[in-house]
C-alpha atoms as a PDB file:
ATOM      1  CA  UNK A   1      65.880  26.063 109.710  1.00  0.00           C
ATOM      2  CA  UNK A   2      67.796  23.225 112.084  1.00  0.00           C
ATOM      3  CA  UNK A   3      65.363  24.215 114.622  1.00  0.00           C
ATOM      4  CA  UNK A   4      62.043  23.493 112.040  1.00  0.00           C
ATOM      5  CA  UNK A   5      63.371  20.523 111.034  1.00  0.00           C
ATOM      6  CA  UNK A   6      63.815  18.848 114.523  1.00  0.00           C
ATOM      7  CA  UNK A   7      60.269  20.308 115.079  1.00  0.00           C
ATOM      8  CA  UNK A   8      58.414  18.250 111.962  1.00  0.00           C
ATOM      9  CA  UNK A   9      61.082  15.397 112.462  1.00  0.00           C
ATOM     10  CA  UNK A  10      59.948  14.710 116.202  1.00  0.00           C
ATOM     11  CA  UNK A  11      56.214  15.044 114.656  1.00  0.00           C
ATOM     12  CA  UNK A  12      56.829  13.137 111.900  1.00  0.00           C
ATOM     13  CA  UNK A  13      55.195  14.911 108.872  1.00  0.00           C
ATOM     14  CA  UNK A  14      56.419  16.921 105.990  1.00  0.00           C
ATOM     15  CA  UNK A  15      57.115  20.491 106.023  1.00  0.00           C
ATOM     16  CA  UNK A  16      54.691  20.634 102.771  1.00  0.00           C
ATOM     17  CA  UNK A  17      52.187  18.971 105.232  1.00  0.00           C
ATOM     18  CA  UNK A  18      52.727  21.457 108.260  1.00  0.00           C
ATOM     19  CA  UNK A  19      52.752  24.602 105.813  1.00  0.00           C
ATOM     20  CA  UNK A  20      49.253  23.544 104.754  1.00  0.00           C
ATOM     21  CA  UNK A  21      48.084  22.908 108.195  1.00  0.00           C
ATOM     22  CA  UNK A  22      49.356  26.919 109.043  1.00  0.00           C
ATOM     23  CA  UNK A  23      47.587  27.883 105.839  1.00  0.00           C
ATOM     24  CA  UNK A  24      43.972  26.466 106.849  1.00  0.00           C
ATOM     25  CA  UNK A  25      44.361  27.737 110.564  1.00  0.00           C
ATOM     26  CA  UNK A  26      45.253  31.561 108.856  1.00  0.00           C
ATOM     27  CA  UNK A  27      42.303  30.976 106.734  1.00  0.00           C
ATOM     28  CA  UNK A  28      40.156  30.086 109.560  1.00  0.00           C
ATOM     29  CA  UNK A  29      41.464  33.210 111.695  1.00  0.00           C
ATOM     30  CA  UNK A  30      40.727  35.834 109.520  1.00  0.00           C
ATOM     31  CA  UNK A  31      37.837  34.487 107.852  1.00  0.00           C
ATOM     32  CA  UNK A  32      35.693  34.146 111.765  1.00  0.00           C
ATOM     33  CA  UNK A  33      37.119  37.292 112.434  1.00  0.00           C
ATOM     34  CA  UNK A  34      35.656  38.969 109.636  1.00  0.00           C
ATOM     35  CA  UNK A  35      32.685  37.378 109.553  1.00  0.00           C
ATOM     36  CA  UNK A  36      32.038  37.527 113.319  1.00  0.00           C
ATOM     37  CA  UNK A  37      32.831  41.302 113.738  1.00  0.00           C
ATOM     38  CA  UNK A  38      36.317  40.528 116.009  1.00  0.00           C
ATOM     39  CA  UNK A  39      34.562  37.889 118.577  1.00  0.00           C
ATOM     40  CA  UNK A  40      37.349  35.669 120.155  1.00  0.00           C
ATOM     41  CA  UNK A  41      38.437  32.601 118.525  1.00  0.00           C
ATOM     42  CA  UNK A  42      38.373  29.724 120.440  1.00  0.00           C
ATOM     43  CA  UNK A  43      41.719  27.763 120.647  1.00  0.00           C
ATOM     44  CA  UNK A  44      39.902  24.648 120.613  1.00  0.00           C
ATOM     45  CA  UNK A  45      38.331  25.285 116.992  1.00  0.00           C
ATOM     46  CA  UNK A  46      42.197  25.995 115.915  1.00  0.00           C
ATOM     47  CA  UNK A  47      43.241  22.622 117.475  1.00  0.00           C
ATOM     48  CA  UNK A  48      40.183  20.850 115.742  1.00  0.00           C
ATOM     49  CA  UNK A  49      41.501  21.672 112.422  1.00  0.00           C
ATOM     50  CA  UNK A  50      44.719  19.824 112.774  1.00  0.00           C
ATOM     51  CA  UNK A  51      44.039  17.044 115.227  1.00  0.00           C
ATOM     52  CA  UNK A  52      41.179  15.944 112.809  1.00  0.00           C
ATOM     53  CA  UNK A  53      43.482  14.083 110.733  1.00  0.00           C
ATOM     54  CA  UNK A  54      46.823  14.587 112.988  1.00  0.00           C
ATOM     55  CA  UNK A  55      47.521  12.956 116.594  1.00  0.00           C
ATOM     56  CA  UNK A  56      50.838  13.746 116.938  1.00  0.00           C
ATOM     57  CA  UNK A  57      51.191  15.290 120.298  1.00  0.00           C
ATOM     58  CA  UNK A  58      52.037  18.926 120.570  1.00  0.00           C
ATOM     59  CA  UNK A  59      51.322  19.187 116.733  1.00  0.00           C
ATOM     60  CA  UNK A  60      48.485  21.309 116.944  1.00  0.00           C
ATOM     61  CA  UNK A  61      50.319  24.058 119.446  1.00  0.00           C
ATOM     62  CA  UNK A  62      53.740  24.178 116.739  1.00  0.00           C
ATOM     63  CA  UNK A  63      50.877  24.795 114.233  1.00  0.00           C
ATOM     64  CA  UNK A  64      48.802  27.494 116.163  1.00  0.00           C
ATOM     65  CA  UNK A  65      52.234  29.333 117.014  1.00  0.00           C
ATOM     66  CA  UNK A  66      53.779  29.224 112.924  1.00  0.00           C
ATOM     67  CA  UNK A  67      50.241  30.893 111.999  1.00  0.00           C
ATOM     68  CA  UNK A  68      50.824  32.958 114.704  1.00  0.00           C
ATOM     69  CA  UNK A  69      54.434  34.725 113.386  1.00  0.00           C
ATOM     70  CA  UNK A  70      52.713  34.351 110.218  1.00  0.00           C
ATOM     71  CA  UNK A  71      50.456  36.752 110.708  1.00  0.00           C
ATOM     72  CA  UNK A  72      52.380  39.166 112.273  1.00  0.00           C
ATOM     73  CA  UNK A  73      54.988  38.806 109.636  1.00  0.00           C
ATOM     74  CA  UNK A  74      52.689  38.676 106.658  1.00  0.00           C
ATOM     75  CA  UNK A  75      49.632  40.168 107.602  1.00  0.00           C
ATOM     76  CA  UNK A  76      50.650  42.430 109.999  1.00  0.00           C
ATOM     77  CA  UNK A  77      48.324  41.167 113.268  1.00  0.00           C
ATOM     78  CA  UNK A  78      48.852  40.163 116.452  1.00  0.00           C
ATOM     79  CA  UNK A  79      46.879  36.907 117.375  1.00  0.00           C
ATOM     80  CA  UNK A  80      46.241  38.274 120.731  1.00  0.00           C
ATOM     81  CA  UNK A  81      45.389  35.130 123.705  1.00  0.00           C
ATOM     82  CA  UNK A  82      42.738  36.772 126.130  1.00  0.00           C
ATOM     83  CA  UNK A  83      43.843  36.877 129.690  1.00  0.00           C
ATOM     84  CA  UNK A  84      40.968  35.154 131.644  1.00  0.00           C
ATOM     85  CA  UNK A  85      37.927  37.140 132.866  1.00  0.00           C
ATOM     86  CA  UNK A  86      37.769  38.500 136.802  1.00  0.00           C
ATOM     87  CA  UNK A  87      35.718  35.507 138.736  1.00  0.00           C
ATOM     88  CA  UNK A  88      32.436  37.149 140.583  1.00  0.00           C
ATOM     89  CA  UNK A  89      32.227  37.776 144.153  1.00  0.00           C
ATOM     90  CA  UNK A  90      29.811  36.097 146.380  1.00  0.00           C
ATOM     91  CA  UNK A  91      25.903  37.434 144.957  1.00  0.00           C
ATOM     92  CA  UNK A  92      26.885  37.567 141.483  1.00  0.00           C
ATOM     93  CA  UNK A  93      26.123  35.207 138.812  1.00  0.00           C
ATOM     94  CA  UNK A  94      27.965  35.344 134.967  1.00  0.00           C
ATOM     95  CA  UNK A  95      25.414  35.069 132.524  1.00  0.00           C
ATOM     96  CA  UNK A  96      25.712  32.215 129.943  1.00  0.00           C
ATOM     97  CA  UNK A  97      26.661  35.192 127.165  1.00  0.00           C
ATOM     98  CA  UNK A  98      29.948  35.838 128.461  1.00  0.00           C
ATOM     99  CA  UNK A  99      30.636  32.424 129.924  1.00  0.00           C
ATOM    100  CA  UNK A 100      31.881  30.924 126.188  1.00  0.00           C
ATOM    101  CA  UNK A 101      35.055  32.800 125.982  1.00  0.00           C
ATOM    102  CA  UNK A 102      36.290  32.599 129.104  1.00  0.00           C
ATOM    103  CA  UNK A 103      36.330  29.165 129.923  1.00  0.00           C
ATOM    104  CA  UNK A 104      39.149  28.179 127.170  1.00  0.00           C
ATOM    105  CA  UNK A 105      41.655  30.122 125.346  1.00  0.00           C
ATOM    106  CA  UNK A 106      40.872  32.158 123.009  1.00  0.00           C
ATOM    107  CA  UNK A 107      42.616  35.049 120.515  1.00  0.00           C
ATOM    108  CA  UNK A 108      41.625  38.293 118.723  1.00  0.00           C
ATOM    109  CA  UNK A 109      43.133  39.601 115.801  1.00  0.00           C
ATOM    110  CA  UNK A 110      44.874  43.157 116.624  1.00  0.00           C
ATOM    111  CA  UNK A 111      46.402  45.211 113.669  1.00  0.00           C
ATOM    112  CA  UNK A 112      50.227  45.875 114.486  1.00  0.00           C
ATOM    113  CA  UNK A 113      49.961  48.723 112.107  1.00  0.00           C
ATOM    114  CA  UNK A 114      50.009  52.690 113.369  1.00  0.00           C
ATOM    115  CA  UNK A 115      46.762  53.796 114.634  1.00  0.00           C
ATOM    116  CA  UNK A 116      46.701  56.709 111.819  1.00  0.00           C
ATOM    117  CA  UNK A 117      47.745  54.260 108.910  1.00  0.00           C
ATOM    118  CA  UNK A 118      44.858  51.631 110.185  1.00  0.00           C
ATOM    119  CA  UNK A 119      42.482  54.445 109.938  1.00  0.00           C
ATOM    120  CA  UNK A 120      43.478  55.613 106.621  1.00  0.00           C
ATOM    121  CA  UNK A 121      43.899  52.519 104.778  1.00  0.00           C
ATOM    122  CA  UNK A 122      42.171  49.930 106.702  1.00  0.00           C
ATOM    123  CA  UNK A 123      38.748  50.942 108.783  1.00  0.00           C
ATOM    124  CA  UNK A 124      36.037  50.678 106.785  1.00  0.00           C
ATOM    125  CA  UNK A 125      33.807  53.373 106.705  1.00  0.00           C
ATOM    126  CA  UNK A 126      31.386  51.502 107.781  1.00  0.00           C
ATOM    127  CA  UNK A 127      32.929  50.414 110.658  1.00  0.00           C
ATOM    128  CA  UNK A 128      33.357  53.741 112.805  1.00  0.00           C
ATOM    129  CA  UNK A 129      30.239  54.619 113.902  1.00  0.00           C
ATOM    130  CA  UNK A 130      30.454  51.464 115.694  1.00  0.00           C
ATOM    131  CA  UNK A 131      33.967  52.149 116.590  1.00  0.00           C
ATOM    132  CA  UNK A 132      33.005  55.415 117.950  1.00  0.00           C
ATOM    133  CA  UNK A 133      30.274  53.504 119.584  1.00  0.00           C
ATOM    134  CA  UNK A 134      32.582  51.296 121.146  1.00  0.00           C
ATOM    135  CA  UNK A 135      34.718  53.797 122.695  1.00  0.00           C
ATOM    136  CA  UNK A 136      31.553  55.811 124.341  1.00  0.00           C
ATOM    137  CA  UNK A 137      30.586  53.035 126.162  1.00  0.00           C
ATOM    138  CA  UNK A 138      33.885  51.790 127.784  1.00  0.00           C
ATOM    139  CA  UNK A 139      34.385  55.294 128.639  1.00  0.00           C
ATOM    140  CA  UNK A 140      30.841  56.002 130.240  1.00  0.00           C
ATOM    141  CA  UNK A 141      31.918  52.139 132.350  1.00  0.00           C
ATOM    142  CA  UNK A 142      35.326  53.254 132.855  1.00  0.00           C
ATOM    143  CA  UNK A 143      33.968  56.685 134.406  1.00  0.00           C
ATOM    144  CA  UNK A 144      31.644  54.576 136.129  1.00  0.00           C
ATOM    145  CA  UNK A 145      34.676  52.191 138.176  1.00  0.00           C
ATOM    146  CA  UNK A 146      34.293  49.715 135.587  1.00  0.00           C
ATOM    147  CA  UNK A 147      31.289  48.287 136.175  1.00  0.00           C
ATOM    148  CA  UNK A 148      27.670  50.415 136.247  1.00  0.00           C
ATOM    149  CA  UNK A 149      23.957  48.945 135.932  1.00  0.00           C
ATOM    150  CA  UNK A 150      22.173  48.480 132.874  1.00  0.00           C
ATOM    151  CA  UNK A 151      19.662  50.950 133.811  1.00  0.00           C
ATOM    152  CA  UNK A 152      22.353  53.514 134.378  1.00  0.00           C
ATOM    153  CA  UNK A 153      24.213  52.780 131.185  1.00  0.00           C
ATOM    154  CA  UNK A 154      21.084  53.332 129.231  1.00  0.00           C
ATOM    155  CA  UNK A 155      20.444  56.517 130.795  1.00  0.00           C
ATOM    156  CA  UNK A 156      23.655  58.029 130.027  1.00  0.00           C
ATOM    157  CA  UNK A 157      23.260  56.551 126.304  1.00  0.00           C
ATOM    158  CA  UNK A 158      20.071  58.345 126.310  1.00  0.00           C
ATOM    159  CA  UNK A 159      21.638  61.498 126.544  1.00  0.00           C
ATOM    160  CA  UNK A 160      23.552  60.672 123.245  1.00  0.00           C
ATOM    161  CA  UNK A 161      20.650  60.150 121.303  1.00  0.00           C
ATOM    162  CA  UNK A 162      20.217  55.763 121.789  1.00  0.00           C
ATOM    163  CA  UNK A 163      17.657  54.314 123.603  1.00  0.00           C
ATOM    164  CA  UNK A 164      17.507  51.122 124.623  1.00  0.00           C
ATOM    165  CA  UNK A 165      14.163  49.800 122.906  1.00  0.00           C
ATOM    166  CA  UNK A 166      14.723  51.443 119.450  1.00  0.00           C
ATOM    167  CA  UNK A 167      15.199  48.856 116.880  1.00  0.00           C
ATOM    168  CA  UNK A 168      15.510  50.817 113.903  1.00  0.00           C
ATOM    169  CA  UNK A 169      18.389  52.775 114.720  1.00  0.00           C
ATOM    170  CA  UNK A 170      19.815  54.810 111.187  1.00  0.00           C
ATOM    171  CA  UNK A 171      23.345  53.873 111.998  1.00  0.00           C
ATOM    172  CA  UNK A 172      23.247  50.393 114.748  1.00  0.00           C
ATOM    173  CA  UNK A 173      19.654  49.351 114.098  1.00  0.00           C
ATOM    174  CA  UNK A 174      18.734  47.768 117.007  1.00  0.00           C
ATOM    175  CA  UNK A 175      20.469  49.841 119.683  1.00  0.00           C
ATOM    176  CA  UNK A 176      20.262  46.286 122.306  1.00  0.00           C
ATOM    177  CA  UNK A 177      22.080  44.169 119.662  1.00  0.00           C
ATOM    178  CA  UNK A 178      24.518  46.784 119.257  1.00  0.00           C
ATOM    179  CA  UNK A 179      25.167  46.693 123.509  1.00  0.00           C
ATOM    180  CA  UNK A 180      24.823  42.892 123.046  1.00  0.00           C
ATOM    181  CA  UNK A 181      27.527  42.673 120.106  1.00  0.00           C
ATOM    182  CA  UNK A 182      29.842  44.424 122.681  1.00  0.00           C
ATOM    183  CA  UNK A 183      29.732  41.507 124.901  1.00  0.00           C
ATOM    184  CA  UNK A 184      30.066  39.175 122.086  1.00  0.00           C
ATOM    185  CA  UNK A 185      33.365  40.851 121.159  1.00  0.00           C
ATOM    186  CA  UNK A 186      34.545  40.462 124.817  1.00  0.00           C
ATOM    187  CA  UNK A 187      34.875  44.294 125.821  1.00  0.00           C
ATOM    188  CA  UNK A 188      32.131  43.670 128.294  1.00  0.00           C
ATOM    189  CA  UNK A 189      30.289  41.617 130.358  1.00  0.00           C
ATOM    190  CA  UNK A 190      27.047  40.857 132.209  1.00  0.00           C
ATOM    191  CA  UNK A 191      26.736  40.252 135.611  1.00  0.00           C
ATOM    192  CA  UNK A 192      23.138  39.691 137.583  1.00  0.00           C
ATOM    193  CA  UNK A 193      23.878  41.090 141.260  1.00  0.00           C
ATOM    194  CA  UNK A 194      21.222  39.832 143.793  1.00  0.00           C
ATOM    195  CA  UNK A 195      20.268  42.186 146.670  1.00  0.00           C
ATOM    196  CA  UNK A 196      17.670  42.466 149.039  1.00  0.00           C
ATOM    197  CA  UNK A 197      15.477  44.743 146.414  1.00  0.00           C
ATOM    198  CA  UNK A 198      16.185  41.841 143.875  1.00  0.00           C
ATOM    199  CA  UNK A 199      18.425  41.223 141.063  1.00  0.00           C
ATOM    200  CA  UNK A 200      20.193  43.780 139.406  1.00  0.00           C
ATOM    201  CA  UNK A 201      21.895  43.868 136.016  1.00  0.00           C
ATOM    202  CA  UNK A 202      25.710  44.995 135.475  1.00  0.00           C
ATOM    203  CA  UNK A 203      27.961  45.512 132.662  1.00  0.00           C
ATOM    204  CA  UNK A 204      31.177  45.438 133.608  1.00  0.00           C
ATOM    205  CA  UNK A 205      34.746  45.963 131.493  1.00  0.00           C
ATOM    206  CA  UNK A 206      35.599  42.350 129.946  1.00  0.00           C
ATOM    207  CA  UNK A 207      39.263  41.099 129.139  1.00  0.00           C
ATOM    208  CA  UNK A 208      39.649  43.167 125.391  1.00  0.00           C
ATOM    209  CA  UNK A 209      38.643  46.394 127.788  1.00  0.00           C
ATOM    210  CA  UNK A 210      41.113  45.607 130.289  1.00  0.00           C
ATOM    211  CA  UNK A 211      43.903  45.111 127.712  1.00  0.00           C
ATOM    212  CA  UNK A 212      46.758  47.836 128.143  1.00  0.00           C
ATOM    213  CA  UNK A 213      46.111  49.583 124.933  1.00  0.00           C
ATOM    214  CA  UNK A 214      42.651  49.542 124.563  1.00  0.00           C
ATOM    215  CA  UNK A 215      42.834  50.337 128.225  1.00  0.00           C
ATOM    216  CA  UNK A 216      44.968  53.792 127.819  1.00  0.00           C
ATOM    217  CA  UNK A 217      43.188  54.505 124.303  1.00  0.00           C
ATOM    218  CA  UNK A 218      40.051  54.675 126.526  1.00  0.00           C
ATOM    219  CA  UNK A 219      41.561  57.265 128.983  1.00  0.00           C
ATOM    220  CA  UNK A 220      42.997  59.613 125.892  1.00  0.00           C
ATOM    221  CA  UNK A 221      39.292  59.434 124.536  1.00  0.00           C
ATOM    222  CA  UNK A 222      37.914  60.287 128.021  1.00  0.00           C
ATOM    223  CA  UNK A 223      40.758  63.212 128.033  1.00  0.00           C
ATOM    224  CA  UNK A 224      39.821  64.764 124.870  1.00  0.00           C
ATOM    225  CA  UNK A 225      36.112  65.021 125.572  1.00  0.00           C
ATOM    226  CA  UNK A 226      37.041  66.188 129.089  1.00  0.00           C
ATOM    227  CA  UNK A 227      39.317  68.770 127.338  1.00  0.00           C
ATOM    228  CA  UNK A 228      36.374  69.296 124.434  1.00  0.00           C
ATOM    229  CA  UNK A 229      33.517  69.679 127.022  1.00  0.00           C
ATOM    230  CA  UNK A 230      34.380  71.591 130.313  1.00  0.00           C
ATOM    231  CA  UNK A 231      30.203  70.138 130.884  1.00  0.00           C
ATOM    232  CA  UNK A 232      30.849  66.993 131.326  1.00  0.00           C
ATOM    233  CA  UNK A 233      28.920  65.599 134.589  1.00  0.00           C
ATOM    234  CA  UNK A 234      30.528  62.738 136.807  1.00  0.00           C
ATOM    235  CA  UNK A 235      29.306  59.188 136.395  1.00  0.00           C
ATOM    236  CA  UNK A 236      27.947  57.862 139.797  1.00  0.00           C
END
């Protein structure tokens, strides 16, 4: 408590006044979350929401951090900074999709509960096809060496059934938005390689791909279908 109260004395507000400056930045995380499917949250729209009537300096990181422990403490997520994409070698050029995220900080929400209590009482229904989704195709890249053209992604999706110009999928409905929504979300991103044949396409594994855990819940996926399916055919 001596520690918070040196903090709001050296900013100079109340701590009714900081508490409702936590509260709006909570609100703001898990409503863009929600309503933007997990895409990162950029630090800059967190900083917005107090500096637009605060200038004190620092006051906006002492509020980001509170709603940080917050979360975890209430809600039960990690507000998780993204580590900063790979930069391209010489011939390849970052499309403008997956340039937005990368060139701040930015967060994602992940659950600090058990994977088999987040499935039982949290994932939607809803939600796991494109879960399932999700896992496929960071395991068909990660079989790949991380990174695989889009023609070659397409033809392995083939084989489960999606292809790439069907728009009125059952379960995604437009199979491309579905790929797209994937970049969005920061598990992958495109790359435009040029060659002496011209300009190829490449999705490669993005910063919420190359996180530890999603990272080695990949690999356990790729194990059980390897263990499932004594078929399965190397990715070139």
């Amino acid at each position: 408590m001596a520690d918070e109260a040196d903090a709001l004395s050296q900013f100079g507000i109340s701590k009714e006044e900081t508490d409702k400056l936590v509260s709006e930045v909570i609100r703001f995380i898990l409503f863009k979350s929600h309503q933007n499917s997990g895409c990162p949250i950029k630090r800059e729209d967190l900083t917005q929401i107090v500096t637009k009537n605060y200038r004190q300096r620092n006051l906006a990181t002492h509020v980001i951090n509170e709603a940080k422990s917050k979360l975890s403490n209430v809600f039960g997520y990690d507000l998780k900074e993204l580590q900063r994409s790979r930069s391209s070698s010489t011939g390849q050029t970052r499309l403008p999709q997956s340039q937005s995220s990368v060139d701040s900080k930015s967060y994602v929400l992940v659950s600090q509960l058990p994977v088999d209590v987040f499935r039982k009482y949290v994932v939607e229904e809803t939600t796991s096809p494109m879960t399932g989704f999700t896992f496929a195709v960071l395991a068909i890249v990660q079989l790949a060496g991380g990174k695989i053209p889009e023609e070659t992604l397409w033809h392995h999706l083939k084989r489960m059934g999606l292809h790439e110009n069907d728009e009125h999928n059952p379960v995604f409905g437009n199979n491309k938005q579905a790929l797209e929504s994937l970049v969005q979300q920061r598990f992958l991103q495109k790359e435009k390689v040029n060659g002496p044949e011209g300009s190829t396409l490449f999705y490669d594994l993005a910063e919420r791909a190359l996180d530890a855990q999603v990272s080695e819940k990949v690999k356990d996926y790729i194990s059980q279908i390897l263990k499932n399916d004594v078929s399965v055919v190397e990715i070139d």
